[in-house]
C-alpha atoms as a PDB file:
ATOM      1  CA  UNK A   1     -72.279 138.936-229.898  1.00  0.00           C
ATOM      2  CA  UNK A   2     -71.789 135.516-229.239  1.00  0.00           C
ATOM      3  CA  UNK A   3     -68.910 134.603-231.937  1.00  0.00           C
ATOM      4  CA  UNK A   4     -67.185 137.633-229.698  1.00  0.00           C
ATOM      5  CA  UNK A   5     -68.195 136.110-226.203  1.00  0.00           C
ATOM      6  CA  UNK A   6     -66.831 132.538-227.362  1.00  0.00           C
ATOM      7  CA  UNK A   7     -63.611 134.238-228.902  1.00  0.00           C
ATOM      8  CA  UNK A   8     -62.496 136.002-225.423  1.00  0.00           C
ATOM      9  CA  UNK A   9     -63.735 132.628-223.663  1.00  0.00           C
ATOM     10  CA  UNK A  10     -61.433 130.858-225.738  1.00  0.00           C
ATOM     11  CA  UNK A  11     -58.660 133.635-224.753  1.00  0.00           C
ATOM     12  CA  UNK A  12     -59.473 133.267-220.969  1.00  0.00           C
ATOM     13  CA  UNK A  13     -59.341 129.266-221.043  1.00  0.00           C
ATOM     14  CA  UNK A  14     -56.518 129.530-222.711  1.00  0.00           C
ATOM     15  CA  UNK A  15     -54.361 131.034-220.079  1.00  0.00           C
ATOM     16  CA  UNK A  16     -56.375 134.397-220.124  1.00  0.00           C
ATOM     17  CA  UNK A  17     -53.568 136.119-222.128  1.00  0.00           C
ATOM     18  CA  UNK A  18     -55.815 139.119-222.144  1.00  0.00           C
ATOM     19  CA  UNK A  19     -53.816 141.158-219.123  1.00  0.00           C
ATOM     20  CA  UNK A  20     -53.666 144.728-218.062  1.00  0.00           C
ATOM     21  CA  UNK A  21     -55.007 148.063-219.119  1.00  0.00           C
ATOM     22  CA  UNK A  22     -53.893 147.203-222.920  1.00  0.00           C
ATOM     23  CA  UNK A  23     -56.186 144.629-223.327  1.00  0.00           C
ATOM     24  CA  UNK A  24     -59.110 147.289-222.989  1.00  0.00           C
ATOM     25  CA  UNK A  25     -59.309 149.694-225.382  1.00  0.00           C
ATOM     26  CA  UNK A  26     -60.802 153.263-224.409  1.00  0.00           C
ATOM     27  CA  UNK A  27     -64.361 152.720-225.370  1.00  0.00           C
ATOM     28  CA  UNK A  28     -64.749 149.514-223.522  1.00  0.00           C
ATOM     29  CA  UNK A  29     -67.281 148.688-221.287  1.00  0.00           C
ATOM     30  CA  UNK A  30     -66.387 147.662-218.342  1.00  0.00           C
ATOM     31  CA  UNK A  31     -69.515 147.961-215.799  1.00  0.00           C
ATOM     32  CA  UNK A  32     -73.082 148.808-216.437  1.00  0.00           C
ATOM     33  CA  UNK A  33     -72.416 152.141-217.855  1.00  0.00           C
ATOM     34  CA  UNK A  34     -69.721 153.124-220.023  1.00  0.00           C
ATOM     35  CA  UNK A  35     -66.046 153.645-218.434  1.00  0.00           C
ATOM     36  CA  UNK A  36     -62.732 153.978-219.652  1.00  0.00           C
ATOM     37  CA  UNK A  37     -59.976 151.329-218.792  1.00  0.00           C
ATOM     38  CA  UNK A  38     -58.014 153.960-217.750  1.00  0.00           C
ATOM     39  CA  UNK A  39     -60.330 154.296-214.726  1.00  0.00           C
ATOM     40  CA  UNK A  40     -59.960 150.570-213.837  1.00  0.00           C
ATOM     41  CA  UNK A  41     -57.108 150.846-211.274  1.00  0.00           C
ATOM     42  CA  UNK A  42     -56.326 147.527-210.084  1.00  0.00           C
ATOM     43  CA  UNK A  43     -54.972 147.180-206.854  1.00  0.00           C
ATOM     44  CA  UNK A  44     -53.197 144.270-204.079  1.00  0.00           C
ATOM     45  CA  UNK A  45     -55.891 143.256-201.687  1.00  0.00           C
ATOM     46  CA  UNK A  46     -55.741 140.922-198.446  1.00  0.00           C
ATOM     47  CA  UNK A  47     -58.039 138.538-197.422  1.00  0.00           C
ATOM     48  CA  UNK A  48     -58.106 135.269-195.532  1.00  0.00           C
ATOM     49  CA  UNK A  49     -56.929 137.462-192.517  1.00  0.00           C
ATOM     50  CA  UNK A  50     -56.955 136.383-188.483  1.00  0.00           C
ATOM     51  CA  UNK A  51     -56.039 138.827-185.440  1.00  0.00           C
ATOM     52  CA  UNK A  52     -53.484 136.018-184.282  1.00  0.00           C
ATOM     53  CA  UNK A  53     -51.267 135.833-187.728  1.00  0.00           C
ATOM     54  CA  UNK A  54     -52.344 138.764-190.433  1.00  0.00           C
ATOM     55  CA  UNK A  55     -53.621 138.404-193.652  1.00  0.00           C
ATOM     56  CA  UNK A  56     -52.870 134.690-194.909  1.00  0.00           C
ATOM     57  CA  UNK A  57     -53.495 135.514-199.061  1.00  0.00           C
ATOM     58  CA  UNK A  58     -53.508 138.392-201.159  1.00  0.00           C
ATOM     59  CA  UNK A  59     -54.519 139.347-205.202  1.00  0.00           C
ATOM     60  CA  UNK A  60     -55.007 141.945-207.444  1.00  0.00           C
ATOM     61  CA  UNK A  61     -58.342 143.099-208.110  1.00  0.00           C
ATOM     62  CA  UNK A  62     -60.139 146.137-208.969  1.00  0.00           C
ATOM     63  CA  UNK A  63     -59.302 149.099-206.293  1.00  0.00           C
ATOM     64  CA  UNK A  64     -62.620 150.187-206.027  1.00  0.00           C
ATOM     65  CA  UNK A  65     -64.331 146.734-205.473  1.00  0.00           C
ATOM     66  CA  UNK A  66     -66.333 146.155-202.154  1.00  0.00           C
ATOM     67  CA  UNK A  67     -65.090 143.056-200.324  1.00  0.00           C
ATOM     68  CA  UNK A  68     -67.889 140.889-198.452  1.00  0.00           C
ATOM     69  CA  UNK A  69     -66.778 137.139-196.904  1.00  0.00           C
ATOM     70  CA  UNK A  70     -70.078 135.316-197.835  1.00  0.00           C
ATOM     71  CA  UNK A  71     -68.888 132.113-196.120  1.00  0.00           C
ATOM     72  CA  UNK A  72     -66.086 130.767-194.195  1.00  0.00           C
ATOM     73  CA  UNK A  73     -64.042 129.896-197.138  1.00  0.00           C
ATOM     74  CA  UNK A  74     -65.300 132.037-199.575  1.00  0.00           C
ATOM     75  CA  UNK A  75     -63.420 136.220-200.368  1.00  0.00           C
ATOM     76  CA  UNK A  76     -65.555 137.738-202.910  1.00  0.00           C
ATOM     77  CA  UNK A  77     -64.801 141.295-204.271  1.00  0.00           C
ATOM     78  CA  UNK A  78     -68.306 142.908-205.724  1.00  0.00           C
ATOM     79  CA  UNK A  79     -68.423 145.715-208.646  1.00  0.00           C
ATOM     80  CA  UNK A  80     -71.106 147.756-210.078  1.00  0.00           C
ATOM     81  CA  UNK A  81     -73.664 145.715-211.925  1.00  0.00           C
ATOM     82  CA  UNK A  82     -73.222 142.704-209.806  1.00  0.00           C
ATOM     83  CA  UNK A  83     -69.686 142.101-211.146  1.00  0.00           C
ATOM     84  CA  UNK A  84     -67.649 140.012-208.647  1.00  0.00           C
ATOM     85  CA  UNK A  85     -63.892 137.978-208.066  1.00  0.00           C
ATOM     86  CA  UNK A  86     -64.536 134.942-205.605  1.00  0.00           C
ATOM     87  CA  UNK A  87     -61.654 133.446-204.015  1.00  0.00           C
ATOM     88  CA  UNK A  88     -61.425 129.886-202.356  1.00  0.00           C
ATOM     89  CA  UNK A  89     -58.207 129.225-200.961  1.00  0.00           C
ATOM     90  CA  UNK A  90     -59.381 125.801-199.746  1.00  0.00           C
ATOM     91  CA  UNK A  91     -60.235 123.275-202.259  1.00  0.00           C
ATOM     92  CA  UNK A  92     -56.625 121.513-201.825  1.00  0.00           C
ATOM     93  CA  UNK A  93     -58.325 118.665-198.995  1.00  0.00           C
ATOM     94  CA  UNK A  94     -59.965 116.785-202.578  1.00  0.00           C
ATOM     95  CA  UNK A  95     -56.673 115.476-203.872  1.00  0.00           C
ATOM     96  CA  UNK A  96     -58.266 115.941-207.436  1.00  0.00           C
ATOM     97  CA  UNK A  97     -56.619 117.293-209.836  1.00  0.00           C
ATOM     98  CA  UNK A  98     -57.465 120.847-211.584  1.00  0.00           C
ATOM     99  CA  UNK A  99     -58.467 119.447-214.648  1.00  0.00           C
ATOM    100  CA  UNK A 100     -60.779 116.819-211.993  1.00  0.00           C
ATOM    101  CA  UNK A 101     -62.558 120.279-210.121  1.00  0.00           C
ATOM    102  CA  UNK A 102     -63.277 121.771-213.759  1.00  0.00           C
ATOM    103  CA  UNK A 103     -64.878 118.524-215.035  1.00  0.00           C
ATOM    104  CA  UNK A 104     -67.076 117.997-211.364  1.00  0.00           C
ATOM    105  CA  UNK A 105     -68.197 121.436-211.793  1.00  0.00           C
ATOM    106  CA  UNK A 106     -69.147 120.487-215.652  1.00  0.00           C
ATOM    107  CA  UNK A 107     -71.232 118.215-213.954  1.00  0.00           C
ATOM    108  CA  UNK A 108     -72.485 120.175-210.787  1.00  0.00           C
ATOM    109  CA  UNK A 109     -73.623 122.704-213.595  1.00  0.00           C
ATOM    110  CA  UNK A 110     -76.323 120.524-215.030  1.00  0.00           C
ATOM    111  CA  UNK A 111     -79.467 121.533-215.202  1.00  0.00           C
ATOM    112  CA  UNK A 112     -79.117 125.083-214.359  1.00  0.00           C
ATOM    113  CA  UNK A 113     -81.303 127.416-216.377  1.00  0.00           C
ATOM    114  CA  UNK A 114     -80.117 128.257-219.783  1.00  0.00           C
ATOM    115  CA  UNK A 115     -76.673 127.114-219.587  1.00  0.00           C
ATOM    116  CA  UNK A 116     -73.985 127.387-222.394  1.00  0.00           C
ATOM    117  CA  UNK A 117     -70.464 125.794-221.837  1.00  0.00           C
ATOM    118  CA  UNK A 118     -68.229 128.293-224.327  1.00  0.00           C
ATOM    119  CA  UNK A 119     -64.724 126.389-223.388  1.00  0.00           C
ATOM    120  CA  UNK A 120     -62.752 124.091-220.850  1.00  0.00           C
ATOM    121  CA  UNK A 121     -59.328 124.196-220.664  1.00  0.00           C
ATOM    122  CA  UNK A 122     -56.204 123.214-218.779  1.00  0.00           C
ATOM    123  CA  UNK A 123     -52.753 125.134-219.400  1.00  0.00           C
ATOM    124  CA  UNK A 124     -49.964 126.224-217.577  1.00  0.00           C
ATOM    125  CA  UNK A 125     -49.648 130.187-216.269  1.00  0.00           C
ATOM    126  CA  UNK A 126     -46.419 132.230-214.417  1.00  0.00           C
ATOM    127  CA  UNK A 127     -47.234 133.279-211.001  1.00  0.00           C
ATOM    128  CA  UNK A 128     -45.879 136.921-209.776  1.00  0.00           C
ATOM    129  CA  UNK A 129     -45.585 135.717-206.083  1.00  0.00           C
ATOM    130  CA  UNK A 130     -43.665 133.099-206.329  1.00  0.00           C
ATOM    131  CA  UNK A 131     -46.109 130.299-206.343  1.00  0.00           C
ATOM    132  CA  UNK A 132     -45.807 128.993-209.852  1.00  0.00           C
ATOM    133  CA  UNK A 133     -45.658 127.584-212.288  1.00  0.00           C
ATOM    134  CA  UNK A 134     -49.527 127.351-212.214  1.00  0.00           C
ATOM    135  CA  UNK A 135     -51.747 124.626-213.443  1.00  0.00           C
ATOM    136  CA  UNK A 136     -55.306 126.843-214.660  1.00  0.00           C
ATOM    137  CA  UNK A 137     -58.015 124.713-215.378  1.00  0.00           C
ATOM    138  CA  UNK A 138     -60.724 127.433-216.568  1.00  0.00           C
ATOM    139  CA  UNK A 139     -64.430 126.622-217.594  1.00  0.00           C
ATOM    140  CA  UNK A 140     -65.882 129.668-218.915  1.00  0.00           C
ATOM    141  CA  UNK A 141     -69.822 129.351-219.428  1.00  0.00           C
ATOM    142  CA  UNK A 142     -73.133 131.741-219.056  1.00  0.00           C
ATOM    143  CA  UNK A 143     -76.531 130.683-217.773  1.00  0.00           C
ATOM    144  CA  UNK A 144     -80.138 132.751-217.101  1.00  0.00           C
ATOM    145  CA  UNK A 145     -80.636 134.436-213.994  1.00  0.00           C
ATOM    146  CA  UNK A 146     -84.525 135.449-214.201  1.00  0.00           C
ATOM    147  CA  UNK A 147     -84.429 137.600-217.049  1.00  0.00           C
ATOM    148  CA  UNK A 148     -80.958 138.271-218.015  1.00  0.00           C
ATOM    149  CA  UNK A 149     -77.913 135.875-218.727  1.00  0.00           C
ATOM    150  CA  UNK A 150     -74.801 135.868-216.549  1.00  0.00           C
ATOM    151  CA  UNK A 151     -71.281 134.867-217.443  1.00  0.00           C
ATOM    152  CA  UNK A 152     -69.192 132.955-215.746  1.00  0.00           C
ATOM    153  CA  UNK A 153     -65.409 132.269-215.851  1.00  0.00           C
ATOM    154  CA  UNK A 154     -64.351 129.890-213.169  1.00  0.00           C
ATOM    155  CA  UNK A 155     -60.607 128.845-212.598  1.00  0.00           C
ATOM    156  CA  UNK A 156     -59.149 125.610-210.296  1.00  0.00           C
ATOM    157  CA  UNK A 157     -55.196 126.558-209.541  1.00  0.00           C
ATOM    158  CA  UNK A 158     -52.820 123.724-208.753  1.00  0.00           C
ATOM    159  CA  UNK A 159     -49.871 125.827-207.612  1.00  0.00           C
ATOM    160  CA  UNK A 160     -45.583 125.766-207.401  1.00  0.00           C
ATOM    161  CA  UNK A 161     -45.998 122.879-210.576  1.00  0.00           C
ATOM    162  CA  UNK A 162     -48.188 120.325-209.063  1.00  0.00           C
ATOM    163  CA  UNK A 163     -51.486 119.720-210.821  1.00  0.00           C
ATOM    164  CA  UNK A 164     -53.811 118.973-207.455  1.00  0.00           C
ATOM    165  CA  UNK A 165     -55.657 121.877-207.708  1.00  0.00           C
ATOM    166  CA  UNK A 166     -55.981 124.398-204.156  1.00  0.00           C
ATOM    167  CA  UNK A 167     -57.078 127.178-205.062  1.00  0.00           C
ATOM    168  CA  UNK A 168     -60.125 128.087-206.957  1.00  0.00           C
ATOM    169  CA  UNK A 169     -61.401 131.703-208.412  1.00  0.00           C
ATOM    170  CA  UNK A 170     -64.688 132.977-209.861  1.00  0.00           C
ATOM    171  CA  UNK A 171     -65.480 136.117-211.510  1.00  0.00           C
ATOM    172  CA  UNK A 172     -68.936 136.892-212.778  1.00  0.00           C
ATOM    173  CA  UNK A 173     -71.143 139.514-214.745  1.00  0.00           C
ATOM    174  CA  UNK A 174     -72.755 140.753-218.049  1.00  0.00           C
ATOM    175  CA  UNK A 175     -71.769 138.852-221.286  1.00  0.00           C
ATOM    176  CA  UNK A 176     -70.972 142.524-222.508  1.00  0.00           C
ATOM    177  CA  UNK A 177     -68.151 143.071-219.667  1.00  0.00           C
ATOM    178  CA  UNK A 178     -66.699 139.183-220.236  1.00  0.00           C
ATOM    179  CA  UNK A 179     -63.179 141.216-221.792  1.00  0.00           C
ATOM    180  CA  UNK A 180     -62.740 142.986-218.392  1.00  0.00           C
ATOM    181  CA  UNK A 181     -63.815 140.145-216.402  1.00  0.00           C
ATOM    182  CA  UNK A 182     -60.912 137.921-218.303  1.00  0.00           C
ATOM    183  CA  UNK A 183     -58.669 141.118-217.567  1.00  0.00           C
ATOM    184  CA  UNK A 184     -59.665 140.877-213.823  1.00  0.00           C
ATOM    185  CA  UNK A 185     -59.538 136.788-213.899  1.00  0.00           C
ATOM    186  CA  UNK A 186     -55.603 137.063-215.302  1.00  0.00           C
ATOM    187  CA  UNK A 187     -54.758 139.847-212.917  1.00  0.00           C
ATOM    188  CA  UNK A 188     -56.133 137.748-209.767  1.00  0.00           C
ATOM    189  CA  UNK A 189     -54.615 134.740-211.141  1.00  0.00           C
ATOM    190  CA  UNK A 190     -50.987 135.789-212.291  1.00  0.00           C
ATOM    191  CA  UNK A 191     -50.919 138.216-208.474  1.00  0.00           C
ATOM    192  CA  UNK A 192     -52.592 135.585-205.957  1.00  0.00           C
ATOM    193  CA  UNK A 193     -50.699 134.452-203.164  1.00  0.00           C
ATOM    194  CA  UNK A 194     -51.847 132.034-200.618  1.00  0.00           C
ATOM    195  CA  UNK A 195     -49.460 131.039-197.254  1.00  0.00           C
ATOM    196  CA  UNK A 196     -51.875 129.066-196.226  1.00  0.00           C
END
């Protein structure tokens, strides 16, 4: 189980190649009970929205996803089995670098409760809005959460070719789901657009 958590880590860091519905096969599991990935419908979601001007950013993400705003700054899109996509669109006021966010939050990580780095890396990724090319800096890890372990996959954008990352995204769940959760990590990634 863990050579084939740390083998789709290593995919996700890596750019998270895995993308679309090929990428899970029919049996996969993709929540807490079994589901097809033909039932995974993903689907172009707005957020980061004001009465005055609209909806300021927008991503793919799972169609059937519940959307909650948990602070100011933070868009989070929950699943079954406490799956979830975070988005902050607001990171950019740091002036650090992508590759700078991944390493602080390296360090922020410390201490927490059974934690397991599985891969850092920095790459560049195609944007479908118009806001590439992308700098991705992606730390993928899993920790304990009372009794169970979590995994975690999260990614600092710098966008249109600069490498001062301002945009961040999470997503989060079982070890067992971490191929979907790559799936729905690329998809958010490659579809995001911020006019902010």
């Amino acid at each position: 189980m863990r050579k084939l958590i740390s083998g789709v880590a290593a995919t996700i860091a890596a750019g998270g190649m895995i993308v679309g519905a090929s990428a899970l096969p029919s049996h996969a599991e993709t929540t807490v009970t079994r589901q097809a990935a033909s039932a995974v419908k993903f689907k172009t979601r707005y957020f980061d929205c004001y009465s005055s001007t609209g909806c300021l950013a927008s991503a793919e993400v799972p169609s059937t996803w519940r959307f909650i705003q948990p602070t100011a700054y933070d868009y989070k899109f929950l699943g079954a089995g406490n799956q979830f996509v975070k988005f902050n669109n607001t990171i950019g006021g740091s002036d650090r670098t992508t590759a700078q966010e991944m390493k602080a939050k390296q360090k922020a990580l410390k201490g927490t409760k059974g934690l397991h780095i599985i891969s850092m890396a920095t790459k560049k990724l195609k944007s479908n809005t118009g806001m590439g090319p992308l700098t991705a800096s992606t730390i993928v890890y899993t920790y304990r959460s009372g009794k169970t372990t979590r995994w975690v996959a999260t990614r600092y954008l710098g966008t249109y070719g600069y490498d001062q990352a301002t945009n961040e995204i999470t997503v989060a769940g079982s070890p067992k789901n971490a191929k979907f959760l790559g799936t729905v990590l690329a998809r958010s990634t490659y579809s995001l657009y911020n006019g902010d």
